[in-house]
PDB file of N, CA and C in Angstrom:
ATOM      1  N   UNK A   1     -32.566  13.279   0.976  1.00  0.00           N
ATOM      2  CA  UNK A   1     -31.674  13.268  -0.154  1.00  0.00           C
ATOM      3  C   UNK A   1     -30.834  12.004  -0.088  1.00  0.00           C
ATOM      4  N   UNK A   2     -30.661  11.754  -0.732  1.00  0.00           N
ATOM      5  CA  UNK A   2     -29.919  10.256  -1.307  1.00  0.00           C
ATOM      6  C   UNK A   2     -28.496  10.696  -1.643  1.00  0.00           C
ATOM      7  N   UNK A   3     -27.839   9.669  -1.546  1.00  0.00           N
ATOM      8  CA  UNK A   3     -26.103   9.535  -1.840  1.00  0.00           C
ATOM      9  C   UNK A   3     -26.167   8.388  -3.349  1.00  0.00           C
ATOM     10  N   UNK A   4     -25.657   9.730  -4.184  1.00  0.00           N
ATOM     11  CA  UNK A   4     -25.344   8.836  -5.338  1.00  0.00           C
ATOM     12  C   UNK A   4     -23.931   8.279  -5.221  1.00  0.00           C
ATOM     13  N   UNK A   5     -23.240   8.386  -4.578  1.00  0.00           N
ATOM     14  CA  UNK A   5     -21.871   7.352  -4.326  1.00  0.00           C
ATOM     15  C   UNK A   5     -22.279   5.881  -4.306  1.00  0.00           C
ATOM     16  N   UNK A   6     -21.373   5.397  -5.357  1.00  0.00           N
ATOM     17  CA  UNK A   6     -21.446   3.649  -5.316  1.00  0.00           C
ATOM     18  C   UNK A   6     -21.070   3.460  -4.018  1.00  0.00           C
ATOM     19  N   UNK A   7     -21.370   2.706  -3.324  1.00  0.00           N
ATOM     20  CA  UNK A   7     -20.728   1.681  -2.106  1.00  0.00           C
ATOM     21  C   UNK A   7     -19.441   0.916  -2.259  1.00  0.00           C
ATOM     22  N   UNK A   8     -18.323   1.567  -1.679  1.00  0.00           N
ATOM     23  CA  UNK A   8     -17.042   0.581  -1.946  1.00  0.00           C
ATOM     24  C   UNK A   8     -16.472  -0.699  -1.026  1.00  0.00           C
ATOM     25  N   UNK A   9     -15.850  -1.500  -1.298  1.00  0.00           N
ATOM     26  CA  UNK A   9     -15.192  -1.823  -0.392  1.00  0.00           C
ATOM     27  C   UNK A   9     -14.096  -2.402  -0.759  1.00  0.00           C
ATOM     28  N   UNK A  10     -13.385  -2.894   0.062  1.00  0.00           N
ATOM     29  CA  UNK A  10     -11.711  -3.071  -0.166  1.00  0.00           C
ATOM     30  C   UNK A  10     -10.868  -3.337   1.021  1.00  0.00           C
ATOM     31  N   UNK A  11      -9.599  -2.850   0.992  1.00  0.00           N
ATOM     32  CA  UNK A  11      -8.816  -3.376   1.945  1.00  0.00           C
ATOM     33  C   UNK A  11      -8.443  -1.962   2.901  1.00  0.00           C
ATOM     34  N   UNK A  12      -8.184  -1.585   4.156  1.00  0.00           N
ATOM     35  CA  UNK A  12      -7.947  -0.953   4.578  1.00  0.00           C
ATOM     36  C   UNK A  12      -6.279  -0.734   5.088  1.00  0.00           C
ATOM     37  N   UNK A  13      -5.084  -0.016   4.427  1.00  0.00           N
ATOM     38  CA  UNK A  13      -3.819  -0.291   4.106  1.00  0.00           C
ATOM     39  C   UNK A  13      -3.623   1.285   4.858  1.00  0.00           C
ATOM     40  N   UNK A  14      -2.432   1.060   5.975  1.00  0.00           N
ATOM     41  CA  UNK A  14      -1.527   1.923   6.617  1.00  0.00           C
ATOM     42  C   UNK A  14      -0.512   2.471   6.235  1.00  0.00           C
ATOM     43  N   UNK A  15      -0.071   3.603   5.468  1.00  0.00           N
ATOM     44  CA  UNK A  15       1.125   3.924   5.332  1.00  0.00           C
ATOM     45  C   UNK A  15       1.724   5.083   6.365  1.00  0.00           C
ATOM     46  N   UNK A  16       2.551   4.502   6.600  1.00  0.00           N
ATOM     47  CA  UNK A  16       3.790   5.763   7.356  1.00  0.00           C
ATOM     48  C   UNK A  16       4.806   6.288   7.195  1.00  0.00           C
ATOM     49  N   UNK A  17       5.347   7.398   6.462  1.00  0.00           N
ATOM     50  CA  UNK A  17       5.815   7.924   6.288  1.00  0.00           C
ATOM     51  C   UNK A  17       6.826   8.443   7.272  1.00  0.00           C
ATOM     52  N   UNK A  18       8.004   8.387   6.972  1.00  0.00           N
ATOM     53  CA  UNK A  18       9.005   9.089   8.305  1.00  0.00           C
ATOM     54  C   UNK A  18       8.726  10.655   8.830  1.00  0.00           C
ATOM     55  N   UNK A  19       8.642  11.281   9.933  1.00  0.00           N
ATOM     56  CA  UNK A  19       7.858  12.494  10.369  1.00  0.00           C
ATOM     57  C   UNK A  19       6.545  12.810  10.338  1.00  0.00           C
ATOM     58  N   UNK A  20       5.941  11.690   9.379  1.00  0.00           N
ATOM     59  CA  UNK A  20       4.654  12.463   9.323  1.00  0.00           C
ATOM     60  C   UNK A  20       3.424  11.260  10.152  1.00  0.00           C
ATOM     61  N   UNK A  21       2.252  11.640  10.122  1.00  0.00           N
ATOM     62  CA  UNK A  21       1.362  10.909  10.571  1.00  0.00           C
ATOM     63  C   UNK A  21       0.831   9.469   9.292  1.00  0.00           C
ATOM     64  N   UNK A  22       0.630   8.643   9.953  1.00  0.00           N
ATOM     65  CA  UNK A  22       0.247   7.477   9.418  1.00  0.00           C
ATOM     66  C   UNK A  22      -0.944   7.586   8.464  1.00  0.00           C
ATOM     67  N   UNK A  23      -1.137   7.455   7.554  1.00  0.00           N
ATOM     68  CA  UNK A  23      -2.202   7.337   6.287  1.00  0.00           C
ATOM     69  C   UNK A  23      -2.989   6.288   6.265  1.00  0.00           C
ATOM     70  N   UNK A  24      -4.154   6.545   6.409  1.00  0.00           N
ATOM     71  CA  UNK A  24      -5.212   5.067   6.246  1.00  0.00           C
ATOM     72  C   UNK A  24      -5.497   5.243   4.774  1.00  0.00           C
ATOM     73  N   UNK A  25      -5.562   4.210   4.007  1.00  0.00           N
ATOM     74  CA  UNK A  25      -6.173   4.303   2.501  1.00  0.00           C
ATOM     75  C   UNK A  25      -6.952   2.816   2.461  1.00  0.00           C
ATOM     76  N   UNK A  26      -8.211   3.631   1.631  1.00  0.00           N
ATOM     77  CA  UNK A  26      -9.182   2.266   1.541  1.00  0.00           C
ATOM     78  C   UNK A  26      -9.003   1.721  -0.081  1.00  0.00           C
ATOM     79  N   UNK A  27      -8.201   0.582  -0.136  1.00  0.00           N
ATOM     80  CA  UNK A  27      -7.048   0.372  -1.134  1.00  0.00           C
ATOM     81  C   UNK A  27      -8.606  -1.286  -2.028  1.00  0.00           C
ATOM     82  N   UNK A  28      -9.006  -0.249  -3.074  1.00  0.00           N
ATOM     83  CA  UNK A  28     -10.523  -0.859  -3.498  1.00  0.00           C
ATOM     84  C   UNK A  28      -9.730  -1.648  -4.973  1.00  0.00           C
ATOM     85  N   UNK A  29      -8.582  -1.134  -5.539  1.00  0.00           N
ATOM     86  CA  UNK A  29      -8.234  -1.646  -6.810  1.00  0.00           C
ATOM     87  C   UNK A  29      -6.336  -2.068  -7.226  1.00  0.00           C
ATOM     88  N   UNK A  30      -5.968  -1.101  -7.273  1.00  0.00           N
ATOM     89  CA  UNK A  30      -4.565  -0.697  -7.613  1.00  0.00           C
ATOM     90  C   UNK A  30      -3.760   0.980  -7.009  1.00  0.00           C
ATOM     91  N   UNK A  31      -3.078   0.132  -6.614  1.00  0.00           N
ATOM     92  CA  UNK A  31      -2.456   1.746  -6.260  1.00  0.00           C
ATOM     93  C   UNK A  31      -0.918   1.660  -6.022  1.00  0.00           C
ATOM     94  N   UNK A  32      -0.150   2.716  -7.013  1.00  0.00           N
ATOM     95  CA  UNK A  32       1.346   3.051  -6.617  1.00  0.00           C
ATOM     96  C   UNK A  32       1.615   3.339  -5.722  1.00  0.00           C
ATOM     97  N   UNK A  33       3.152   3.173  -5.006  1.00  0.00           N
ATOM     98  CA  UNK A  33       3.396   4.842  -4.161  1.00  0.00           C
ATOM     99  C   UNK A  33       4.775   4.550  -4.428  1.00  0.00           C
ATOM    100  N   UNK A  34       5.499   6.009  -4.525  1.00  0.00           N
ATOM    101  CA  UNK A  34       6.679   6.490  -4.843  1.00  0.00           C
ATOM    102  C   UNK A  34       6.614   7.882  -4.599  1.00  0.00           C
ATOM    103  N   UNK A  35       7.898   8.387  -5.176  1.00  0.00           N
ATOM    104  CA  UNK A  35       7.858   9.558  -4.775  1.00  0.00           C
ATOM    105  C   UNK A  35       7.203  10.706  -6.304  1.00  0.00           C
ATOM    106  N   UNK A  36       7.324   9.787  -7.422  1.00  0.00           N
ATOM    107  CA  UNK A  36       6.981  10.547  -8.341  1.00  0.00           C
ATOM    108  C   UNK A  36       6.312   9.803  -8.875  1.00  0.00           C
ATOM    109  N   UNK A  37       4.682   9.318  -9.236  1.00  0.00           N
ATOM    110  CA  UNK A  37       3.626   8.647  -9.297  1.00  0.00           C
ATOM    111  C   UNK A  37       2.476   9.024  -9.335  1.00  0.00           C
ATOM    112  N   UNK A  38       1.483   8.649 -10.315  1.00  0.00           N
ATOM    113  CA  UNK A  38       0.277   8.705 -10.444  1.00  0.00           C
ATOM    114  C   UNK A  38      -0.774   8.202  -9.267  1.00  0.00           C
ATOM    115  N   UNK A  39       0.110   7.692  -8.107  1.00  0.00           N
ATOM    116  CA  UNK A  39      -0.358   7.076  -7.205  1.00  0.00           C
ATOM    117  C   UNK A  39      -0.272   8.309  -5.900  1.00  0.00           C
ATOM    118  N   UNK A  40       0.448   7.199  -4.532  1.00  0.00           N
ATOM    119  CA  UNK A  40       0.076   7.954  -3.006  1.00  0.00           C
ATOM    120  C   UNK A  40       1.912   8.015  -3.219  1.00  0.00           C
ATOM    121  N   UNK A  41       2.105   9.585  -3.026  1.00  0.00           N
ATOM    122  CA  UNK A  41       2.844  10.153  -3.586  1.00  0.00           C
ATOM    123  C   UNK A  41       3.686  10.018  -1.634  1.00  0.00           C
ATOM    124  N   UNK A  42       5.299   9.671  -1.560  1.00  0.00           N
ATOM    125  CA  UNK A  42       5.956   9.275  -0.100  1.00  0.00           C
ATOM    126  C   UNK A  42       7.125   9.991  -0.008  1.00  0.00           C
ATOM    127  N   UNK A  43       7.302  11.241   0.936  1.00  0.00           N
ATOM    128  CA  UNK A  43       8.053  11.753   1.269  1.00  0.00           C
ATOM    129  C   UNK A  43       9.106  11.130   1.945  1.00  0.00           C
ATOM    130  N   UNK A  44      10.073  10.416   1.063  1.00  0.00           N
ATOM    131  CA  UNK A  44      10.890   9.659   1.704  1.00  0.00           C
ATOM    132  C   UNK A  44      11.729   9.203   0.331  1.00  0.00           C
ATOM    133  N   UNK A  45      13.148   9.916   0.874  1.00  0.00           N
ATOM    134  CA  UNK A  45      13.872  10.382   0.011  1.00  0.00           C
ATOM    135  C   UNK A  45      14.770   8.635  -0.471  1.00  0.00           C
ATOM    136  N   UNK A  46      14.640   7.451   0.498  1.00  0.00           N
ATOM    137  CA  UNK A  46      15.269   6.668   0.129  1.00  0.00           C
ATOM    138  C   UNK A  46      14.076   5.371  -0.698  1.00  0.00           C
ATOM    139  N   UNK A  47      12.908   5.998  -1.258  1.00  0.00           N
ATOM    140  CA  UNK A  47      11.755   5.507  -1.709  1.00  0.00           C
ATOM    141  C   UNK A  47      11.935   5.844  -3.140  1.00  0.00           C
ATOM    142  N   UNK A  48      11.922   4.936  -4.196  1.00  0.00           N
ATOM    143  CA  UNK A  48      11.838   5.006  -5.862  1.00  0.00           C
ATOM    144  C   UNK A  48      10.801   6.291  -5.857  1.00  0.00           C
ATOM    145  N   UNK A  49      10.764   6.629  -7.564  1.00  0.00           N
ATOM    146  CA  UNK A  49      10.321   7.225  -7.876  1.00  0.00           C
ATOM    147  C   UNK A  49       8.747   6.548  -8.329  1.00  0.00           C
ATOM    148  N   UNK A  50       8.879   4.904  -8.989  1.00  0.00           N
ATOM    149  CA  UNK A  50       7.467   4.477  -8.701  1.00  0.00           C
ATOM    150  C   UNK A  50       8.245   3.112  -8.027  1.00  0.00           C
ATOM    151  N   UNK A  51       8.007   2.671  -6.755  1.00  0.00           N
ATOM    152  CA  UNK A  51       8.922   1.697  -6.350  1.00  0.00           C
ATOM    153  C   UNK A  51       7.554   0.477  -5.759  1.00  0.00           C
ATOM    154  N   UNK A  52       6.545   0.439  -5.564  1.00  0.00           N
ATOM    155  CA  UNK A  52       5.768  -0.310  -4.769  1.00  0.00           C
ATOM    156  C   UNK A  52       4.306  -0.215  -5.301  1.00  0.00           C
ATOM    157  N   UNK A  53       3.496  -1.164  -5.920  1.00  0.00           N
ATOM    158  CA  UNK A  53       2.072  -1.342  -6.244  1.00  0.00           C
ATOM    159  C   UNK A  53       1.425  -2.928  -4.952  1.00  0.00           C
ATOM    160  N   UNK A  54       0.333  -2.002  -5.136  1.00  0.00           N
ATOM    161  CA  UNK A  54      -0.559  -2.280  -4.040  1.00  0.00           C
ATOM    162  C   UNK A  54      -2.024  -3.243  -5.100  1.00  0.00           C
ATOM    163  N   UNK A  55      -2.266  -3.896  -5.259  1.00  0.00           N
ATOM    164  CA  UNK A  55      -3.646  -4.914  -5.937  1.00  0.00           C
ATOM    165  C   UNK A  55      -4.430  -5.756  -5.501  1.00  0.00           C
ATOM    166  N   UNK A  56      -5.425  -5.528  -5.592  1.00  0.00           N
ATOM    167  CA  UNK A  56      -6.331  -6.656  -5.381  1.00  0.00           C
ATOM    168  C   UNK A  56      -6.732  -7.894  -6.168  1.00  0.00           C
ATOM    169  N   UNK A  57      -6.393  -9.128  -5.903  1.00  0.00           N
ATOM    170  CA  UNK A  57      -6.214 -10.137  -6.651  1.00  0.00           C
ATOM    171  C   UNK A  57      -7.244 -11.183  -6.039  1.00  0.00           C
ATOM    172  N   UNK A  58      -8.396 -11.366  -6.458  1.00  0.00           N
ATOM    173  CA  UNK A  58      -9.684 -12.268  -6.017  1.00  0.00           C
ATOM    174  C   UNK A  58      -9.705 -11.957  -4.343  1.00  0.00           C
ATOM    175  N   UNK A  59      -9.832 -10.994  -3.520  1.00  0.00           N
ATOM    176  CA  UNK A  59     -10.170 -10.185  -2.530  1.00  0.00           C
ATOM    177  C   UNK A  59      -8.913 -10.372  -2.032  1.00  0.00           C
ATOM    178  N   UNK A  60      -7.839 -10.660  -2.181  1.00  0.00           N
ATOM    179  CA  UNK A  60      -6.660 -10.586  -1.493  1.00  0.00           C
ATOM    180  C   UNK A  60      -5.460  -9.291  -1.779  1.00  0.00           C
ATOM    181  N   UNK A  61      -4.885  -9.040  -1.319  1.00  0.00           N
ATOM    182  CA  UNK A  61      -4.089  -7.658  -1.090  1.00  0.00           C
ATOM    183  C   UNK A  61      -2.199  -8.396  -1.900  1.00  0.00           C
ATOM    184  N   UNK A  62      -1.923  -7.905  -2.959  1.00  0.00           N
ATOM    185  CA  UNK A  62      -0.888  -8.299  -3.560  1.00  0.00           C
ATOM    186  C   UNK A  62       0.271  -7.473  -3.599  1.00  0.00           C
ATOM    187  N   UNK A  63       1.440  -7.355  -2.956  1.00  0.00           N
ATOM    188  CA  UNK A  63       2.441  -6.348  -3.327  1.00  0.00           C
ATOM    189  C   UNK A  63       3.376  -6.463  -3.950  1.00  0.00           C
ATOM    190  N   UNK A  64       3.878  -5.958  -4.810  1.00  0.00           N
ATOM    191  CA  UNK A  64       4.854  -5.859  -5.849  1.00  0.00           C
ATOM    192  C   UNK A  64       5.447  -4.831  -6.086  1.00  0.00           C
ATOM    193  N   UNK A  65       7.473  -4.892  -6.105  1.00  0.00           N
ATOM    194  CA  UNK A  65       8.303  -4.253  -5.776  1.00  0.00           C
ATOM    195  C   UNK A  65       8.196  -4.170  -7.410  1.00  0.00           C
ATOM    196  N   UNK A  66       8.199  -2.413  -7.870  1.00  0.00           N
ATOM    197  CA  UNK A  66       8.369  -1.776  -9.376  1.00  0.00           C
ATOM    198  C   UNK A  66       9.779  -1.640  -9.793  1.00  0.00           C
ATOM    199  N   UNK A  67      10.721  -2.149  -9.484  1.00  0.00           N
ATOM    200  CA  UNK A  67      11.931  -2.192  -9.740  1.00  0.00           C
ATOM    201  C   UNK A  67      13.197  -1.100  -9.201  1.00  0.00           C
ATOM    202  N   UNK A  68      12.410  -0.700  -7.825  1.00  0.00           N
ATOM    203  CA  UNK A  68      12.914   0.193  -6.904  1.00  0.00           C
ATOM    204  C   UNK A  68      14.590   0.207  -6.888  1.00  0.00           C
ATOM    205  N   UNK A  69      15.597   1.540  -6.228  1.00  0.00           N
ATOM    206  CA  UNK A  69      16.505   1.293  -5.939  1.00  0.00           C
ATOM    207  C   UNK A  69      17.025   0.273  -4.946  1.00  0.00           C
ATOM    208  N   UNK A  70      16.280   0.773  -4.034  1.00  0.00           N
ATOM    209  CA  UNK A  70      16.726  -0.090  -2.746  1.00  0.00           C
ATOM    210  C   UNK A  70      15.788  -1.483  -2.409  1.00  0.00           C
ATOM    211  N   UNK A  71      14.773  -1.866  -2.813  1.00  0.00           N
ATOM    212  CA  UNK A  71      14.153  -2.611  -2.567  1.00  0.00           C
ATOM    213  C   UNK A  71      13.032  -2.386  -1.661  1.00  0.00           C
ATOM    214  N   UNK A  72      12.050  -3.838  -1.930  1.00  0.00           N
ATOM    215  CA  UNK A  72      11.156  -3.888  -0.910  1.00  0.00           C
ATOM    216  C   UNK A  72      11.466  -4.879  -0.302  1.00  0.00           C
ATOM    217  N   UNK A  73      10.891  -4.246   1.535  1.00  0.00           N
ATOM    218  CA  UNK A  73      11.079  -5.748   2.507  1.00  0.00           C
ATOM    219  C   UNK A  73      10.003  -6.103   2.735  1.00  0.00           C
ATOM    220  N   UNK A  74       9.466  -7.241   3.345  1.00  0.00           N
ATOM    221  CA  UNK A  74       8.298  -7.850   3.644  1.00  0.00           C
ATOM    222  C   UNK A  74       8.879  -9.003   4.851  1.00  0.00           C
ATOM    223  N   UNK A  75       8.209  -7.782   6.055  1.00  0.00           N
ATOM    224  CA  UNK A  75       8.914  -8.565   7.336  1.00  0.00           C
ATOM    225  C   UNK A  75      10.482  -8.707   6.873  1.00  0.00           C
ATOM    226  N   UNK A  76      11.362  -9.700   6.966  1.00  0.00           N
ATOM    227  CA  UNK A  76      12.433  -9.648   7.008  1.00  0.00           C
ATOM    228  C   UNK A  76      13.186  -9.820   5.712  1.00  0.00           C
ATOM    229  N   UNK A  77      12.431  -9.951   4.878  1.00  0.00           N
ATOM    230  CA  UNK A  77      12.624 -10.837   3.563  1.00  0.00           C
ATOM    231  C   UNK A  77      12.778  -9.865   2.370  1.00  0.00           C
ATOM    232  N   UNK A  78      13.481  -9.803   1.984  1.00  0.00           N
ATOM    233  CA  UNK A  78      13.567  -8.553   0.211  1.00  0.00           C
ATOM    234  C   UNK A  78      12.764  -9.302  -0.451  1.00  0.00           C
ATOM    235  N   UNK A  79      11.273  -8.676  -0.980  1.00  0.00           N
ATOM    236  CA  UNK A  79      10.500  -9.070  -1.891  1.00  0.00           C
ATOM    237  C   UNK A  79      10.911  -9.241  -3.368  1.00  0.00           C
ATOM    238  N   UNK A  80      10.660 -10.162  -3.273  1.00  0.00           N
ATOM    239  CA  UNK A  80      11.070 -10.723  -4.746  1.00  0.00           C
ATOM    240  C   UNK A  80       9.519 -11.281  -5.634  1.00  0.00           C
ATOM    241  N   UNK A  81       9.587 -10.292  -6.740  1.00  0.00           N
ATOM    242  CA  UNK A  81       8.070 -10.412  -7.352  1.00  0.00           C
ATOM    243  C   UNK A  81       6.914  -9.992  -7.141  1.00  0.00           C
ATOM    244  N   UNK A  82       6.260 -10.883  -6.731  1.00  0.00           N
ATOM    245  CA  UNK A  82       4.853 -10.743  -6.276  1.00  0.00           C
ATOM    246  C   UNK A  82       4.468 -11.216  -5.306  1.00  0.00           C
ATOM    247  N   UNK A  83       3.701 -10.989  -3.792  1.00  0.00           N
ATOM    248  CA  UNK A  83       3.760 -12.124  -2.981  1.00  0.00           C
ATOM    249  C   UNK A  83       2.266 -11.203  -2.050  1.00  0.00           C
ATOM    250  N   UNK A  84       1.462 -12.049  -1.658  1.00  0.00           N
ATOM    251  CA  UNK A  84       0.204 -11.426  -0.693  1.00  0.00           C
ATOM    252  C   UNK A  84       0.948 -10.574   0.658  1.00  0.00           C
ATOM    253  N   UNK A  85      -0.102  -9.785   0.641  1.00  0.00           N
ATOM    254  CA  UNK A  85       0.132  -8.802   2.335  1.00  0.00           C
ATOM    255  C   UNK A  85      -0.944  -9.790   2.934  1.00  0.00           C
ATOM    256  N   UNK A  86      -0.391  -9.658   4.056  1.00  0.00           N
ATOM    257  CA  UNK A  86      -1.903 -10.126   5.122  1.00  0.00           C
ATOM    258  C   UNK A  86      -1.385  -9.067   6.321  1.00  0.00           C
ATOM    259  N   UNK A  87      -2.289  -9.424   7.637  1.00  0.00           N
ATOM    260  CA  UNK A  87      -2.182  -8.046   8.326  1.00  0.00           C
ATOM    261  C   UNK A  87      -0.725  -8.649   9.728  1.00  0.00           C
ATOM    262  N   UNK A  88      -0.550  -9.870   9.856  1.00  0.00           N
ATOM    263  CA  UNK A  88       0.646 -10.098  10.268  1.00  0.00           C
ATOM    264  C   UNK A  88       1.708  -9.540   9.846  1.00  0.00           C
ATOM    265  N   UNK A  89       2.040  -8.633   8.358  1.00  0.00           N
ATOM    266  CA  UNK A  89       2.662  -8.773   8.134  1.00  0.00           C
ATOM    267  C   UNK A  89       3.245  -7.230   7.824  1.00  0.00           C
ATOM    268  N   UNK A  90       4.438  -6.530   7.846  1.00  0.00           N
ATOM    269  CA  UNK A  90       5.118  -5.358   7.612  1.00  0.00           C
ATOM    270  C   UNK A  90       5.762  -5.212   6.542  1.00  0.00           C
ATOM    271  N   UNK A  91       5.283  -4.144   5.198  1.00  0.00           N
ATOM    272  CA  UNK A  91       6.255  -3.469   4.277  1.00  0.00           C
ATOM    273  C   UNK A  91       7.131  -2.507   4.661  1.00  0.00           C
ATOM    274  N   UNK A  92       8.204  -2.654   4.281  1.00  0.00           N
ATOM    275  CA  UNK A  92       9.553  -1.241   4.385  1.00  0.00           C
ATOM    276  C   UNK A  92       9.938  -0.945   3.096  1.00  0.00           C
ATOM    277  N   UNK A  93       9.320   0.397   2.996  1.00  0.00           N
ATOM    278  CA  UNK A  93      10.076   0.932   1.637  1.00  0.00           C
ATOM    279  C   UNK A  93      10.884   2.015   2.008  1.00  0.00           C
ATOM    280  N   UNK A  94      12.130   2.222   2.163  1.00  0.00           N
ATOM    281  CA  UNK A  94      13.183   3.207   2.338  1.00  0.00           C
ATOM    282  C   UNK A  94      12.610   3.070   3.701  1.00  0.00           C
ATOM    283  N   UNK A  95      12.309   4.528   4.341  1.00  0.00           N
ATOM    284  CA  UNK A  95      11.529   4.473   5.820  1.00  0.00           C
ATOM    285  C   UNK A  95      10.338   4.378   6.005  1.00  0.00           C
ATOM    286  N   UNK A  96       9.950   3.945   5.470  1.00  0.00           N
ATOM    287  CA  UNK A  96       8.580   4.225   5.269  1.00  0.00           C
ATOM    288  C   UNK A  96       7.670   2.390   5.562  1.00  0.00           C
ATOM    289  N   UNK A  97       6.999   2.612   6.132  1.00  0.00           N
ATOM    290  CA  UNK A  97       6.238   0.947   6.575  1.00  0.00           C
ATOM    291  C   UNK A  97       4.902   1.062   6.153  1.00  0.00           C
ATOM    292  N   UNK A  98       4.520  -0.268   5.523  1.00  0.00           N
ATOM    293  CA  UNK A  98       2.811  -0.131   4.781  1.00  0.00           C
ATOM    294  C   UNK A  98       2.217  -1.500   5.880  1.00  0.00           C
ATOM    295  N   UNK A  99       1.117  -1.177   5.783  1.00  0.00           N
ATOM    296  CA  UNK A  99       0.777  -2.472   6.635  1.00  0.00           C
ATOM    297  C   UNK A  99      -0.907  -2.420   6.203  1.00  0.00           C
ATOM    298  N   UNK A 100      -1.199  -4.255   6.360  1.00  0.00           N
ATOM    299  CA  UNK A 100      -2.494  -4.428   6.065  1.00  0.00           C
ATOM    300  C   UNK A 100      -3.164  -4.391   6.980  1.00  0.00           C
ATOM    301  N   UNK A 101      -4.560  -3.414   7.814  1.00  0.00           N
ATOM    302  CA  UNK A 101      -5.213  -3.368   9.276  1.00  0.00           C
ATOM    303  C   UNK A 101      -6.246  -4.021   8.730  1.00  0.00           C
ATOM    304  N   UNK A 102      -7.174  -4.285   7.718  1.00  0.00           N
ATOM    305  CA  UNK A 102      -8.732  -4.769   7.434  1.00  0.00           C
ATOM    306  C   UNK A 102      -9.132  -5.022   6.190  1.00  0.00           C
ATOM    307  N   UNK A 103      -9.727  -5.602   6.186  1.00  0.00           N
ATOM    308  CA  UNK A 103     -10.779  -5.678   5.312  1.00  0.00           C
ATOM    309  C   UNK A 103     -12.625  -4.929   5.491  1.00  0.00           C
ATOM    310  N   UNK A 104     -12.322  -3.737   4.645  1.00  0.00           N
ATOM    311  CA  UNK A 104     -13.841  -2.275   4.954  1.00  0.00           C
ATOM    312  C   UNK A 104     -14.820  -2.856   3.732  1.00  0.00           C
ATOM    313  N   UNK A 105     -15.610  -2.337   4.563  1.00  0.00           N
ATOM    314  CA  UNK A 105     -16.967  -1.755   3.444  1.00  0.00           C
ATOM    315  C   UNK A 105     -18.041  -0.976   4.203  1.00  0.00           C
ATOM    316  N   UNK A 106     -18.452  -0.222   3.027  1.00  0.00           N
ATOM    317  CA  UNK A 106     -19.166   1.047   3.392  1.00  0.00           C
ATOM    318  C   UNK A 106     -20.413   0.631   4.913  1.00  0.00           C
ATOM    319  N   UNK A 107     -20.847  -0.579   4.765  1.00  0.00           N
ATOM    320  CA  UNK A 107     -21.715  -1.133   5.821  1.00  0.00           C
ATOM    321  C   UNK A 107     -21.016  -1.051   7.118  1.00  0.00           C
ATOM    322  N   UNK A 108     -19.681  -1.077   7.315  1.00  0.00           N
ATOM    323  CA  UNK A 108     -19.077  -1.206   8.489  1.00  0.00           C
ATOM    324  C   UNK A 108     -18.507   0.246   9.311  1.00  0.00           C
TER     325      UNK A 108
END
């Protein structure tokens, strides 16, 4: 029997949540997270309601702060706009930390 699933691939993105266990997501297009979102929904009460999008922009990983209360950091820096993740590098949204581990595809 055969797998009709397309073959994806994309970026492989860490979220952690305060108390809970770390989230791998294989991040293939666009994706929110907040606490109230069509997206990856973050138990973390000092996190917007849609505060942080995640994109892929010609195979690169793009993050952009949705006009959150508190802001996004990137490493030490309050994100301002739009600016690439790479895997050096650490998001803080309220408590919560996103981080870039890979670049997946279904072959690997």
């Amino acid at each position: 029997m055969t797998s009709s699933a397309t073959p994806r691939s994309g970026h492989i993105v860490v979220v952690s949540p305060p108390g809970r266990h770390p989230l791998q997501v294989l991040l293939t297009d666009r994706l929110v997270l907040g606490r109230d979102c069509d997206g990856l929904l973050i138990a973390d009460p000092l996190v917007s309601r849609h505060h942080l999008e995640l994109r892929l922009v010609a195979g690169e990983v793009m993050a952009r702060d949705l006009g959150s209360a508190n802001g996004t950091w990137m490493a030490t820096s309050l994100l301002d706009g739009e600016a690439p993740l790479n895997t050096c590098t650490t998001i803080t949204i309220g408590h919560t930390t996103v981080r870039l581990v890979a670049e997946a595809d279904d072959a690997s």
